[in-house]
Protein backbone atom coordinates (compact mmCIF):
# COMPACT_ATOMS: atom_id res chain seq x y z
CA UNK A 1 228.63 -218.65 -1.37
CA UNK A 2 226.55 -221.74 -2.59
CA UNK A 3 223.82 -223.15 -0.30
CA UNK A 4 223.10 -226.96 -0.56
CA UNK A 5 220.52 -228.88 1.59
CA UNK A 6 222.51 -232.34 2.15
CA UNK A 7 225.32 -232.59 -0.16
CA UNK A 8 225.22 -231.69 -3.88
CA UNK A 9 224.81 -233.83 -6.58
CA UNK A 10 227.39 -235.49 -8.75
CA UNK A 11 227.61 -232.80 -11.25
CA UNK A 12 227.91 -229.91 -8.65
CA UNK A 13 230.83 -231.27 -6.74
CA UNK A 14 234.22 -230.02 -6.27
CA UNK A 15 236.76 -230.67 -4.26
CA UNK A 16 236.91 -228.88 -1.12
CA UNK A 17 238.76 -228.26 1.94
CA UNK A 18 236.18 -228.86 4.93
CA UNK A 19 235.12 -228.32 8.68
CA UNK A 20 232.00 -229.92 10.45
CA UNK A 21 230.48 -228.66 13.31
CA UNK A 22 227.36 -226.91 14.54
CA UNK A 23 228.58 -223.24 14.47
CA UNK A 24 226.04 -221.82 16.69
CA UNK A 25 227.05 -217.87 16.67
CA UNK A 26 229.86 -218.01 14.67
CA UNK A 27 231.76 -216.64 17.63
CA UNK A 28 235.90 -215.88 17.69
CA UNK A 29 237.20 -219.30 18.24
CA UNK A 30 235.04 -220.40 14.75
CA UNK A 31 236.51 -217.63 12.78
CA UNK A 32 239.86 -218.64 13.47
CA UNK A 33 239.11 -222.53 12.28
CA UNK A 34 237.41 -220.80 9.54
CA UNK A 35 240.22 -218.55 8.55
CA UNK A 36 242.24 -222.03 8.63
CA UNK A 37 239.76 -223.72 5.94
CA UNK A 38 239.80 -220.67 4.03
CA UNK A 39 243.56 -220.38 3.91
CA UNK A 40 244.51 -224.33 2.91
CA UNK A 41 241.53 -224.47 0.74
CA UNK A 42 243.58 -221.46 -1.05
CA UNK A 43 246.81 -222.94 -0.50
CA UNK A 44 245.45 -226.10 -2.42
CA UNK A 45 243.28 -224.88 -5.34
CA UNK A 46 240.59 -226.33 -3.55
CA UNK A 47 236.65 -224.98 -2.44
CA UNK A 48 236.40 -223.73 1.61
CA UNK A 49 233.37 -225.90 2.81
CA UNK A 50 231.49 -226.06 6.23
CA UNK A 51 228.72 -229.16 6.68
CA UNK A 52 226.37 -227.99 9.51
CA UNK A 53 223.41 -229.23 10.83
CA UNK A 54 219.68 -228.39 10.64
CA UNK A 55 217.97 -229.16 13.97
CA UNK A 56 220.96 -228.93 16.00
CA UNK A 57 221.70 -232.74 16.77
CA UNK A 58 220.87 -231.68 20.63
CA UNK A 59 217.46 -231.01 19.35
CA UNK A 60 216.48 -234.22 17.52
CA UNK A 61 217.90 -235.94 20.27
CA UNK A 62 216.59 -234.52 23.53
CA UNK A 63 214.44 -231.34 22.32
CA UNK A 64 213.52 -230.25 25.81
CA UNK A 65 216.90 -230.16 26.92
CA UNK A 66 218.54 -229.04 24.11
CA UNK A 67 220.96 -226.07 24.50
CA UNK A 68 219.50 -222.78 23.67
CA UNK A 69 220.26 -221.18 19.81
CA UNK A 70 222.42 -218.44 19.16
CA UNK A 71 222.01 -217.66 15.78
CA UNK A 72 219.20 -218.28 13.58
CA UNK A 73 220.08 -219.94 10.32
CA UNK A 74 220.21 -216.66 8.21
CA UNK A 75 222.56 -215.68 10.48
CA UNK A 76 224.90 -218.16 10.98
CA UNK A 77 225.11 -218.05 7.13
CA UNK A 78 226.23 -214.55 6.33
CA UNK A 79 228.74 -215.02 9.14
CA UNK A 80 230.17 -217.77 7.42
CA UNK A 81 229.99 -215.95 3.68
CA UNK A 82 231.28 -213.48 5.36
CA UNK A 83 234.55 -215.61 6.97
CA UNK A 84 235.35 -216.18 2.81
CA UNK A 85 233.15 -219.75 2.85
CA UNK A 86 233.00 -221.12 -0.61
CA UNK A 87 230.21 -223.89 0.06
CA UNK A 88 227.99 -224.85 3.05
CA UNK A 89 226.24 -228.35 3.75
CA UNK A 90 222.84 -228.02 5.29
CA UNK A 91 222.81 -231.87 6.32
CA UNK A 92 218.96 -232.58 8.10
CA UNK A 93 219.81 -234.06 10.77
CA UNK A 94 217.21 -236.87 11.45
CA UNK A 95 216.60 -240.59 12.50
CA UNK A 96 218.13 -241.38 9.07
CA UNK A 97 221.43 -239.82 9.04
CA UNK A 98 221.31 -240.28 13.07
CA UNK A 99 221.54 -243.65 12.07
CA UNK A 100 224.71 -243.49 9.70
CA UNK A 101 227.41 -245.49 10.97
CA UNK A 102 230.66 -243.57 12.04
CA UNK A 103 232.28 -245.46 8.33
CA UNK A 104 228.85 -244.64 6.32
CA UNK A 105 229.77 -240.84 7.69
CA UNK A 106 233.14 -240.91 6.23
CA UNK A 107 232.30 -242.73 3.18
CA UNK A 108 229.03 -241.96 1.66
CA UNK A 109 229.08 -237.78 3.61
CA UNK A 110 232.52 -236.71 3.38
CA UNK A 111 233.90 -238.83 0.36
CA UNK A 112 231.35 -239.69 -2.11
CA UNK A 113 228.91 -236.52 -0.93
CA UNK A 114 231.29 -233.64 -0.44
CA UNK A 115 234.43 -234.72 -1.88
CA UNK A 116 236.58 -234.00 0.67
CA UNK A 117 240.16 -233.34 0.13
CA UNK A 118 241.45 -231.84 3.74
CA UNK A 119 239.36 -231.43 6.47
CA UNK A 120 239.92 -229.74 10.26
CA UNK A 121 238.17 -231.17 12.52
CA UNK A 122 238.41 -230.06 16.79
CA UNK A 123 240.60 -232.35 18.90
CA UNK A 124 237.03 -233.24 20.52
CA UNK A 125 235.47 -234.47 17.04
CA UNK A 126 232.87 -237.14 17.31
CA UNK A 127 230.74 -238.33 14.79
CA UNK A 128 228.41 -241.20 13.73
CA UNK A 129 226.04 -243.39 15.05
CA UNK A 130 226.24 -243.44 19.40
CA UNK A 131 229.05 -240.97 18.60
CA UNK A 132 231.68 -244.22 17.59
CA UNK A 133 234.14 -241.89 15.06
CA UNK A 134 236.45 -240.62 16.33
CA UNK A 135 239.74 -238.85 15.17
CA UNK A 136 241.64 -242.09 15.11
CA UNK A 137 239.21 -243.31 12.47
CA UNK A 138 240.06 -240.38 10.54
CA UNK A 139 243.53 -240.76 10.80
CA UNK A 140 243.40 -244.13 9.45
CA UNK A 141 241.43 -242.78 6.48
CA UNK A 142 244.02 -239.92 5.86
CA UNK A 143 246.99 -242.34 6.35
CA UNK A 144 245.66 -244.28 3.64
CA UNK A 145 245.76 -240.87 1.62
CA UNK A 146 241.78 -240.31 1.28
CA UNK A 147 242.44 -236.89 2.76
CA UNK A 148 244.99 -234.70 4.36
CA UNK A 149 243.55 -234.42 8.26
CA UNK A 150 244.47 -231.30 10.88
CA UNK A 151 242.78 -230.85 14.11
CA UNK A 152 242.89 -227.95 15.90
CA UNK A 153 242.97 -227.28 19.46
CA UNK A 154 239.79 -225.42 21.50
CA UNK A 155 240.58 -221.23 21.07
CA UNK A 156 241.19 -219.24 24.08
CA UNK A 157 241.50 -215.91 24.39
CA UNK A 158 244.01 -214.95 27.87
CA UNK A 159 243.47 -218.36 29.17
CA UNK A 160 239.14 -217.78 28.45
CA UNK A 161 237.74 -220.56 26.69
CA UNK A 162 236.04 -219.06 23.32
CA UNK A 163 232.68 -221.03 23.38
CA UNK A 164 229.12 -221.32 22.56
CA UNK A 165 228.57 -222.80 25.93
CA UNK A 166 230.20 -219.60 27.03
CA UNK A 167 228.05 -217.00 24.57
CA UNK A 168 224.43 -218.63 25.69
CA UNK A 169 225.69 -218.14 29.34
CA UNK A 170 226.76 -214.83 29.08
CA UNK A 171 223.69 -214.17 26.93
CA UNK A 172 221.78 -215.86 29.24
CA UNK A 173 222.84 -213.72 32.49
CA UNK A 174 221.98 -210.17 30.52
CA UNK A 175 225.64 -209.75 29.94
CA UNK A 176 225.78 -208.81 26.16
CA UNK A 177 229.59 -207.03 26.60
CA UNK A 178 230.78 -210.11 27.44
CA UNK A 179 228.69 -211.93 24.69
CA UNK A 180 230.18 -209.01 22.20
CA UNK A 181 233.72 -209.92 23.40
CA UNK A 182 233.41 -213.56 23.12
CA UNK A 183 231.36 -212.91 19.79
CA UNK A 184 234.32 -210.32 18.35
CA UNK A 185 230.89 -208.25 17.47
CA UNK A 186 227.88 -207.11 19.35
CA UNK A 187 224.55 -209.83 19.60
CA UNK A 188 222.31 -209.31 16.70
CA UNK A 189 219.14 -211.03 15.38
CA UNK A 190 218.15 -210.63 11.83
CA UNK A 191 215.11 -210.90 10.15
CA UNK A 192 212.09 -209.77 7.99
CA UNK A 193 209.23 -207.25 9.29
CA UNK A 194 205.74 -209.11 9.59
CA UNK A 195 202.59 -208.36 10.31
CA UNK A 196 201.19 -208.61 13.81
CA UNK A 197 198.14 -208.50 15.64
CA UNK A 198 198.58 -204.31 15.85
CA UNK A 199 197.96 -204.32 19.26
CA UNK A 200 201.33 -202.03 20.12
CA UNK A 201 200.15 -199.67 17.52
CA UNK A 202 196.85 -199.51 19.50
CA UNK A 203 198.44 -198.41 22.81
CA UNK A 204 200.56 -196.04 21.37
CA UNK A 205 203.60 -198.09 20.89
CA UNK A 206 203.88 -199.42 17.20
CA UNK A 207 206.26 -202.58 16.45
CA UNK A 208 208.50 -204.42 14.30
CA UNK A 209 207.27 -207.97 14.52
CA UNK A 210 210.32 -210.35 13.93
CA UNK A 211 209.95 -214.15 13.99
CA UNK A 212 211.90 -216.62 16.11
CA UNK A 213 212.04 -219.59 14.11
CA UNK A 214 213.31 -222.05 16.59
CA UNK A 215 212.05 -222.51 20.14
CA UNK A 216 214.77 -222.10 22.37
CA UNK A 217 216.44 -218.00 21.72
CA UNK A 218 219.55 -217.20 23.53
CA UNK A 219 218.27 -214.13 24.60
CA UNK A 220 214.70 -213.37 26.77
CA UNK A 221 213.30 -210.52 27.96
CA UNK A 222 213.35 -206.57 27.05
CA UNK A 223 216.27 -204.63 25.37
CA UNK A 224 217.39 -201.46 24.50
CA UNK A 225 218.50 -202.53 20.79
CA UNK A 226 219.75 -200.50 17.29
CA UNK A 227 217.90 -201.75 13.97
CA UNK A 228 220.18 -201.86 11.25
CA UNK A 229 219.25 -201.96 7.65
CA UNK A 230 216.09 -199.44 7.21
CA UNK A 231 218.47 -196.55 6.68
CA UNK A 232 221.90 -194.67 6.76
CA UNK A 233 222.45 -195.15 10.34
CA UNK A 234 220.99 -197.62 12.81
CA UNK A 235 217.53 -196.61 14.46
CA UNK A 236 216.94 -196.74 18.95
CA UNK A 237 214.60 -198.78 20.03
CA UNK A 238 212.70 -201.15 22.77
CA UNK A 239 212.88 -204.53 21.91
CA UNK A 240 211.27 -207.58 23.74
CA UNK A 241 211.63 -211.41 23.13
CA UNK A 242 209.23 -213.82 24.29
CA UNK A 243 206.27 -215.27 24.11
CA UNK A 244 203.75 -212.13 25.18
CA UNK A 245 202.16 -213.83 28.25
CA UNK A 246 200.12 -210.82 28.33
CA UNK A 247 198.30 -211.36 25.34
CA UNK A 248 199.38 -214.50 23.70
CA UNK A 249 199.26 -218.10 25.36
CA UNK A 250 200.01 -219.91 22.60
CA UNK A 251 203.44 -220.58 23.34
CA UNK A 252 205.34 -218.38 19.97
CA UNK A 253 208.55 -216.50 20.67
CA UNK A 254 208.33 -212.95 19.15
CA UNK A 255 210.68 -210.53 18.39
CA UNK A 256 208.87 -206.74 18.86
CA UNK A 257 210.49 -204.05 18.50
CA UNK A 258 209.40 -200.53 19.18
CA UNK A 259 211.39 -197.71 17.33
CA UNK A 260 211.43 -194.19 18.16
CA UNK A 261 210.88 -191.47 16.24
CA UNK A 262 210.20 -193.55 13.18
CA UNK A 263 206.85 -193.87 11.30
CA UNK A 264 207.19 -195.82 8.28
CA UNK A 265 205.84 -198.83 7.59
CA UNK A 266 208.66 -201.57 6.01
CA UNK A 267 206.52 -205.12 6.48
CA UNK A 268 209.03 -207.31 4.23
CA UNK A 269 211.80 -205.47 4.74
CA UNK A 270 215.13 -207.47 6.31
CA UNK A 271 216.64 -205.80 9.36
CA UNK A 272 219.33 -206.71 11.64
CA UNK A 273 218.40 -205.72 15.05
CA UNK A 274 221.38 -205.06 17.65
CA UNK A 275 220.94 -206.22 21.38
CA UNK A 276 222.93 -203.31 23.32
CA UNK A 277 221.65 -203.78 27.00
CA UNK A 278 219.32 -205.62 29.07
CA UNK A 279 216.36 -204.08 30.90
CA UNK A 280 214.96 -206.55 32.19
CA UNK A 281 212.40 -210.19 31.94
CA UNK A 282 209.22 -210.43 30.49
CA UNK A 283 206.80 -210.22 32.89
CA UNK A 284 202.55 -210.94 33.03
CA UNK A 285 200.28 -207.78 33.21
CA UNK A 286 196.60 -208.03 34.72
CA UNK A 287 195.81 -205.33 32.43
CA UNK A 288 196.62 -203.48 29.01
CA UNK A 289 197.09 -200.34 30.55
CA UNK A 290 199.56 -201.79 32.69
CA UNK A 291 201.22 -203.42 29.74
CA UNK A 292 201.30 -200.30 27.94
CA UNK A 293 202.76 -198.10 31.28
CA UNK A 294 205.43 -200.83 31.32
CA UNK A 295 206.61 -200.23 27.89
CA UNK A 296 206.75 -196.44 28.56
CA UNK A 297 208.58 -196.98 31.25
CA UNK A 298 211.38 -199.05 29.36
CA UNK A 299 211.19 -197.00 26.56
CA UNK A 300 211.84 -193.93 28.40
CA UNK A 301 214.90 -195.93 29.93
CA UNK A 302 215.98 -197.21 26.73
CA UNK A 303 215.84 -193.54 25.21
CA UNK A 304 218.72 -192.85 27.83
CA UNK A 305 220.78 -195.76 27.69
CA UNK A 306 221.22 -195.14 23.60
CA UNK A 307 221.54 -191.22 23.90
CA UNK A 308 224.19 -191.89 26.68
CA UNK A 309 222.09 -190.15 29.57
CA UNK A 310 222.06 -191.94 32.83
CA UNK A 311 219.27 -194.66 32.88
């Protein structure tokens, strides 16, 4: 799958077959617009494209109220290599292109930038400057045979409305089957091993220090998780996301996670690391010993949940 930041330059454009949209979690009802792309781009001889965006427009717009992220970047990327994705657009979105005119959009983005041939856009589809395109604009455009146009309805699944509104809420609640079901696979967060502060490995309870790049996660609190991707078969753990009130106050969402029976060091290495239940928040100790009872606590619990003891 090629990776380009904006849209490519003269010489690296093909024709494509494309979808826009923000494709936070790549959950069910994306696959299946996917798996459309994918199968007219085939049907035509054409390139399967997605443009997304990079802050979430939400973000560069109202950043405090913005909606919470699903995937990182990384991730929403393999999902859509792995949906058959021949190109993506990273367009930044900023005052700039905020400022393109719904007609500047069409012309200069999805013409002239992308060469757009088809494109599937939702029956909801609005684009542009103050949101003025619309799918009758893009009807007009197709009519005049710039592009063949297909919208497709909102997925359901039994009358359930297959969402990103409706993964952050079930994500947001603890409920990570119903995130898994809406998701058609369990919550994951990837990333590469860093080096911390050591302060886990000091009370006994080494870590995996993952990054969250963005400030608003999906998912808070502590987990009993599986890390994929240091060996045959995915290692238990403790996991907590959040910002470490006990010992940080600077405001940085962390990823920790504390494996069991596993020693080695892999700083660098890239791991995918599975959310299978909730334990509970984050909370404020007075104390590192209490910190440190706390995570012995949920590890023990943790240890049960994944062996399939009762917690």
């Amino acid at each position: 799958m090629q990776i380009f930041r904006g849209t490519p330059r003269h010489s690296q454009r093909v024709p494509c077959a494309l979808t826009v949209g923000n494709f936070d979690g790549v959950h069910r009802g994306h696959r299946a617009l996917l798996a459309r792309v994918t199968s007219a781009a085939r049907a035509r001889g054409l390139a399967s494209a997605v443009m997304t965006f990079e802050p979430h427009p939400r973000e560069f717009f109202a950043p405090q109220a913005a909606p919470t992220r699903i995937s990182n970047l990384r991730d929403k990327l393999g999902a859509l290599s792995e949906a058959g994705i021949d190109r993506v657009f990273i367009q930044h979105f900023n005052r700039r292109f905020a400022q393109l005119s719904a007609t500047e959009f069409v012309e200069r983005i999805l013409l002239n930038g992308c060469d757009v041939r088809w494109l599937l856009v939702g029956d909801d589809f609005r684009f542009g400057a103050r949101r003025a395109g619309d799918n009758a604009l893009l009807q007009r455009y197709s009519a005049q045979g710039r592009f063949e146009l297909e919208q497709m309805p909102t997925f359901d699944d039994g009358g359930e409305r297959i969402s990103s509104t409706g993964v952050r809420t079930a994500l947001a609640a603890g409920d990570l089957k119903r995130a898994e079901r809406l998701l058609g696979r369990p919550y994951s967060i990837s990333g590469r091993v860093l080096h911390g502060r050591k302060l886990g490995r000091a009370m006994g309870f080494p870590t995996l220090n993952l990054r969250i790049a963005h400030a608003h996660p999906a998912v808070h609190g502590i987990f009993a998780v599986a890390v994929h991707g240091i060996g045959p078969h995915p290692v238990p753990g403790v996991a907590s996301i959040g910002l470490r009130p006990t010992v940080d106050d600077q405001g940085r969402w962390l990823l920790e996670v504390h494996l069991f029976d596993f020693g080695r060091e892999i700083y660098g290495a890239l791991v995918r690391v599975e959310f299978v239940q909730k334990l509970r928040e984050e909370q404020k100790y007075e104390t590192l010993d209490a910190l440190a009872a706390a995570i012995r606590r949920d590890a023990e619990r943790a240890r049960a949940i994944l062996s399939g003891a009762p917690a």
